[in-house]
C-alpha atoms as a PDB file:
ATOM      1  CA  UNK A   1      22.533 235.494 -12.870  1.00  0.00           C
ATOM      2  CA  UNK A   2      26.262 235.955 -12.413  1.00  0.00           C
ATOM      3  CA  UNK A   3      27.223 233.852  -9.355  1.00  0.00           C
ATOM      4  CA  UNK A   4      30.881 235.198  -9.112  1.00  0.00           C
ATOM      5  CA  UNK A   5      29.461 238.784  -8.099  1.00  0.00           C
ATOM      6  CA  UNK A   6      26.724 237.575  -6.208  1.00  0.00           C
ATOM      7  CA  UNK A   7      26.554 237.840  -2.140  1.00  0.00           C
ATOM      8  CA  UNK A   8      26.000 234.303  -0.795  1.00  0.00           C
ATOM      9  CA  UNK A   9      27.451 235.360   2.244  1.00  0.00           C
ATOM     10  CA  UNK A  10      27.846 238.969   3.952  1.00  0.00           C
ATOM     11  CA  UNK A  11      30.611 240.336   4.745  1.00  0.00           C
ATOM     12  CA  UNK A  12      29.755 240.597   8.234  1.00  0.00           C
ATOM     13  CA  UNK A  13      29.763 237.418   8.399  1.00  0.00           C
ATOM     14  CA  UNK A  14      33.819 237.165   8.061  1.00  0.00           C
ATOM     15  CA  UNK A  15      34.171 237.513  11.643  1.00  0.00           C
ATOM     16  CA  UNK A  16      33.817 233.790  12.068  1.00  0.00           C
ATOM     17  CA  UNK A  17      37.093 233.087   9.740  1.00  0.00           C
ATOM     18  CA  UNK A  18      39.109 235.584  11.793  1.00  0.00           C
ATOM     19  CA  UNK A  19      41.391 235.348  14.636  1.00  0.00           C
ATOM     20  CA  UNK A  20      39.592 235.924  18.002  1.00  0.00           C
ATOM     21  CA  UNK A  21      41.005 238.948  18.982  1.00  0.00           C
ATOM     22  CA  UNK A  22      38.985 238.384  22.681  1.00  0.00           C
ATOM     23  CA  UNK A  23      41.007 235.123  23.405  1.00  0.00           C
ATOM     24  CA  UNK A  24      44.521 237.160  22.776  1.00  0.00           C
ATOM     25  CA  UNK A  25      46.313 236.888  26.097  1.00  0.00           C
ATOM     26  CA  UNK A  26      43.945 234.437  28.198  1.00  0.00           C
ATOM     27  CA  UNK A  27      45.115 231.416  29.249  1.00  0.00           C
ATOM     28  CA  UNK A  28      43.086 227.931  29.169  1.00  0.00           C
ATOM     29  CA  UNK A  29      40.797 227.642  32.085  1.00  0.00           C
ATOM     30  CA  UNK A  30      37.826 225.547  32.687  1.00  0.00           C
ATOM     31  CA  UNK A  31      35.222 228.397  33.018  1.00  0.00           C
ATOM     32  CA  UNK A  32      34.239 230.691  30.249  1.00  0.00           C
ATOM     33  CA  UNK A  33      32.193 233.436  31.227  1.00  0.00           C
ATOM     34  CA  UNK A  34      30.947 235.927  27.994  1.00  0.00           C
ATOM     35  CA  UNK A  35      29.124 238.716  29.416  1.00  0.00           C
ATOM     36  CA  UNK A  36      28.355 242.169  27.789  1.00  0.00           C
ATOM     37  CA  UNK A  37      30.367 244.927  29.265  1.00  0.00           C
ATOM     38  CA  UNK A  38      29.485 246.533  32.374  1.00  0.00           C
ATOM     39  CA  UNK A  39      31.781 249.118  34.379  1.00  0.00           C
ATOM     40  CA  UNK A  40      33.970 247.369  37.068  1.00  0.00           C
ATOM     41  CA  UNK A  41      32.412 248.634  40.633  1.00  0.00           C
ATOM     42  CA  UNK A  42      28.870 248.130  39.662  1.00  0.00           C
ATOM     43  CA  UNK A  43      25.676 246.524  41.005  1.00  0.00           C
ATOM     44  CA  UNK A  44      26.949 243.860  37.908  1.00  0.00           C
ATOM     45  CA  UNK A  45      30.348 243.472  38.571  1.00  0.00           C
ATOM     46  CA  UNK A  46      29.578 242.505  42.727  1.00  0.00           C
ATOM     47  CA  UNK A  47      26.842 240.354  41.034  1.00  0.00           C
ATOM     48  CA  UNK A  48      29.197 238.527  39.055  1.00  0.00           C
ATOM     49  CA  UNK A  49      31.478 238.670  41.893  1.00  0.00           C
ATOM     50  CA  UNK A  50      29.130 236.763  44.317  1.00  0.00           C
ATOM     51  CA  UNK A  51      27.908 233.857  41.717  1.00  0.00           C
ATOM     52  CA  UNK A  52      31.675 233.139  40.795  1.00  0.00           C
ATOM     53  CA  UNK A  53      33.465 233.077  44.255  1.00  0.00           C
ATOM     54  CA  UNK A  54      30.823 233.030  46.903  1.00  0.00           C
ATOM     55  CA  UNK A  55      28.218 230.689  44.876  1.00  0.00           C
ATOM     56  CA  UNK A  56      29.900 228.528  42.597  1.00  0.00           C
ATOM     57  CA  UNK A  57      33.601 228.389  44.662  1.00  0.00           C
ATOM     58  CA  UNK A  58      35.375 229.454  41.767  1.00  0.00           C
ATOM     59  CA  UNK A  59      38.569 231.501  41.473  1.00  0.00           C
ATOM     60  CA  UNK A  60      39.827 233.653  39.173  1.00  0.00           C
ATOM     61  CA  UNK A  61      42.322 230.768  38.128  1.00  0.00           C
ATOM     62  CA  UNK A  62      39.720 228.955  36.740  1.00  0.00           C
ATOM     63  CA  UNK A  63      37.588 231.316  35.032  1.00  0.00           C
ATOM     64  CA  UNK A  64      38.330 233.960  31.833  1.00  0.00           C
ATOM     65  CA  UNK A  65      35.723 236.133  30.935  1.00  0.00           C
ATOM     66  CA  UNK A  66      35.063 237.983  27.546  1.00  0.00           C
ATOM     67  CA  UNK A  67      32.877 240.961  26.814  1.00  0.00           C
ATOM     68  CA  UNK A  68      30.955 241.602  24.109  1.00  0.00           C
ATOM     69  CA  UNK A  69      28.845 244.509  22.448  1.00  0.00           C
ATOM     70  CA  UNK A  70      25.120 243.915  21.698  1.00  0.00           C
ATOM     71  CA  UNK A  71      26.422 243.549  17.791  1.00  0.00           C
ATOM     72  CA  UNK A  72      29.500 242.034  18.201  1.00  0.00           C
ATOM     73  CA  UNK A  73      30.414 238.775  17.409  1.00  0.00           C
ATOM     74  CA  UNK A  74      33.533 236.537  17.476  1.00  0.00           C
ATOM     75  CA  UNK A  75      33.833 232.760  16.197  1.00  0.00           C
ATOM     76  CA  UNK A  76      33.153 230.170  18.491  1.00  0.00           C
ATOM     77  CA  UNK A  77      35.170 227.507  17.170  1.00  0.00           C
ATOM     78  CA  UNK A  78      38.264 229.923  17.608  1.00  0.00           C
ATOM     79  CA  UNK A  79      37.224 230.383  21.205  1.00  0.00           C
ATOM     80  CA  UNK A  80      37.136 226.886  21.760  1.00  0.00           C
ATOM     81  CA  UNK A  81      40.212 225.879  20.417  1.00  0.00           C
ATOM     82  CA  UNK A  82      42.435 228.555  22.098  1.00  0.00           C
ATOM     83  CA  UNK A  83      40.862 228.521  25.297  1.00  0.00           C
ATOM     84  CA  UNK A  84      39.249 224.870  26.031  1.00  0.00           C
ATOM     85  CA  UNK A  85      36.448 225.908  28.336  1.00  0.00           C
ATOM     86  CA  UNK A  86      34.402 222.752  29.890  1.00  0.00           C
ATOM     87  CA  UNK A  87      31.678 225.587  31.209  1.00  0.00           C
ATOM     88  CA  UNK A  88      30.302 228.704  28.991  1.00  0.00           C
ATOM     89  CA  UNK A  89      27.962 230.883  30.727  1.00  0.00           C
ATOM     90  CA  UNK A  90      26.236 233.696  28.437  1.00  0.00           C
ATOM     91  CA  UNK A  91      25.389 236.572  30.313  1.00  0.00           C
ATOM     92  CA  UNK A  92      22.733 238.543  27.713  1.00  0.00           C
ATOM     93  CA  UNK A  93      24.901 237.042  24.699  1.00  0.00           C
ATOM     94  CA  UNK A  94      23.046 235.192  22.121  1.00  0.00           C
ATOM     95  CA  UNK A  95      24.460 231.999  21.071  1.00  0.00           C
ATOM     96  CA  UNK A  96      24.218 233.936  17.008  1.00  0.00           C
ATOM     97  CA  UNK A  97      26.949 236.275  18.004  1.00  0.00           C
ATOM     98  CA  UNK A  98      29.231 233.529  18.780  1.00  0.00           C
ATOM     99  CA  UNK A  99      28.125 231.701  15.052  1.00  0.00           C
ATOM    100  CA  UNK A 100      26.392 229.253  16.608  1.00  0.00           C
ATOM    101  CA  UNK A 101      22.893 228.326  15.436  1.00  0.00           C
ATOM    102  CA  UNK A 102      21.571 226.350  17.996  1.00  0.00           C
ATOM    103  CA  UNK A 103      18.709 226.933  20.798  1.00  0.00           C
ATOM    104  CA  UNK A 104      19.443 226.754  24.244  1.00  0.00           C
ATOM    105  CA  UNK A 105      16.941 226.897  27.413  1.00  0.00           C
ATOM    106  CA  UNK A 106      17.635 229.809  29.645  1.00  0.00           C
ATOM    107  CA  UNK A 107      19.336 229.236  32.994  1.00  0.00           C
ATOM    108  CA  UNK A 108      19.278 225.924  32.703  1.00  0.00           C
ATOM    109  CA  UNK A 109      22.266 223.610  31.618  1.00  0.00           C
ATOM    110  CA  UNK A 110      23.114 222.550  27.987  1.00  0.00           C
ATOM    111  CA  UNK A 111      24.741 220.095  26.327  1.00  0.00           C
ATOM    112  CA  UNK A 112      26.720 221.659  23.404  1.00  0.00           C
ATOM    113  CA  UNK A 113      30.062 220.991  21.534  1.00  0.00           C
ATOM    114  CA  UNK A 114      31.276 218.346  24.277  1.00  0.00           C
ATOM    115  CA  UNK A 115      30.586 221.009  27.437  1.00  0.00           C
ATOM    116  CA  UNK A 116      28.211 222.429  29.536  1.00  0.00           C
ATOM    117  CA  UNK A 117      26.546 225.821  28.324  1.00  0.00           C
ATOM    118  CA  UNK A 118      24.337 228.070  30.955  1.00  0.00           C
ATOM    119  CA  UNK A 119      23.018 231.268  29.191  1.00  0.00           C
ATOM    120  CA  UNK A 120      20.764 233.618  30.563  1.00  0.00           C
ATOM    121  CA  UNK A 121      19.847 237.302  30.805  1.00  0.00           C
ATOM    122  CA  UNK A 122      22.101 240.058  31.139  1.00  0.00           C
ATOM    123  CA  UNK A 123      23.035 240.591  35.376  1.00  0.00           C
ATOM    124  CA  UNK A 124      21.542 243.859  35.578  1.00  0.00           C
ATOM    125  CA  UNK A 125      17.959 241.332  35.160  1.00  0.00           C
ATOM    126  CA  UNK A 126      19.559 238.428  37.253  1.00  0.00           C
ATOM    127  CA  UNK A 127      19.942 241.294  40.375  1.00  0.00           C
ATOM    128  CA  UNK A 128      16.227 242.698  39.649  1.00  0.00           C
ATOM    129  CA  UNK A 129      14.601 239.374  39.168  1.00  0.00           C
ATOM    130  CA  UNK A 130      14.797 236.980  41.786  1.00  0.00           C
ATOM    131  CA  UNK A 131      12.870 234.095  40.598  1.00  0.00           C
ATOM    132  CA  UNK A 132      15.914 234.322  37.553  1.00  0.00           C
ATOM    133  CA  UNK A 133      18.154 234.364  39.902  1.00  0.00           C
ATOM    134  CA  UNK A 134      17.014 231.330  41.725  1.00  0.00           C
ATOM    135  CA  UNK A 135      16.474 229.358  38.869  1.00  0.00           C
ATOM    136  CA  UNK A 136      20.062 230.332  37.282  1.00  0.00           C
ATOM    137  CA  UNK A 137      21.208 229.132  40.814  1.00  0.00           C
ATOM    138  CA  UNK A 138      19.066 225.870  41.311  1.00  0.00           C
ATOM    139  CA  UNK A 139      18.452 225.051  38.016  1.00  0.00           C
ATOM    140  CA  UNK A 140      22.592 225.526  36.877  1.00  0.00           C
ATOM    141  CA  UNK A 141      25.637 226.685  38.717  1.00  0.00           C
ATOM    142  CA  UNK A 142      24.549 224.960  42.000  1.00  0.00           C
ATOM    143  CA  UNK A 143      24.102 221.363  39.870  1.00  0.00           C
ATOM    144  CA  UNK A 144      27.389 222.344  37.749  1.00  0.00           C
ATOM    145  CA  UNK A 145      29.453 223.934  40.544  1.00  0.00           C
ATOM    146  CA  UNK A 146      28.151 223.036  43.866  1.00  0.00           C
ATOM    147  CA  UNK A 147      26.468 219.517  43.940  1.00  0.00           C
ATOM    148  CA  UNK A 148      29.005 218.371  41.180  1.00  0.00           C
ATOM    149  CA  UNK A 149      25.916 216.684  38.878  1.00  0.00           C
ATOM    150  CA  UNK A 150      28.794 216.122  36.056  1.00  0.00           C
ATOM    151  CA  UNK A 151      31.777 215.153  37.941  1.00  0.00           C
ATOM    152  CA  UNK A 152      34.423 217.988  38.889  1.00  0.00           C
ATOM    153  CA  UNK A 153      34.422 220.239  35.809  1.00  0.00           C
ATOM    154  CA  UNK A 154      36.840 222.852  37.773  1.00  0.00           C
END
């Protein structure tokens, strides 16, 4: 077996070494929203709309967000480190395309990499399913945002 010519790891996997191209011109704020894309103006966008400012009282000086394809990724630890979020919410992004190998319950709140980490469904399902919804609300943002269960993260 020749180990120098041998694939340990893929290429694909370089993404993880690289510069995060998504944090480029985003400032550090508090709230890091990844989402996959959806057009501005639709059902989604109002959704998103309506959990950040109406629901958890957040404006857009406190929040970034990032969009990513179904098979993109981007490194984490790159995120992190440019843009010190204390909040990540994953909107239909698995914690894999961010390099992370680590299992998270769904809509609830996780501890992860000293801050608080709410993933769930994409918002086209949040809008369609409203027991989701109500347990992304009760079971997250309104403990995290709202009722303040880990001091004022915002």
């Amino acid at each position: 077996m020749d180990i120098i010519n041998t694939d340990i790891i893929l290429s694909a996997h370089d993404v993880f070494w690289e510069t995060a191209q998504q944090a480029e011109n985003l400032s550090r704020k508090p709230v890091l929203i990844i989402s996959t894309p959806f057009m501005p103006g639709d059902a989604e966008s109002a959704q998103l709309d309506g959990i950040l400012k109406a629901g958890c009282q957040l404006n857009e000086s406190q929040y970034n967000i990032i969009y990513l394809k179904d098979s993109e990724q981007v490194a984490w630890h790159k995120l992190r480190d440019a843009l010190q979020p204390k909040v990540v919410l994953l909107f239909n992004v698995m914690p894999s395309q961010l390099g992370i190998a680590a299992l998270f319950r769904l809509s609830e709140i996780n501890r992860f990499d000293d801050g608080y980490w709410v993933p769930t469904l994409s918002l086209a399902q949040v809008i369609e399913d409203k027991a989701l919804k109500g347990n992304l609300w009760n079971n997250a943002l309104k403990r995290l945002f709202v009722e303040k269960l880990h001091g004022d993260l915002v």
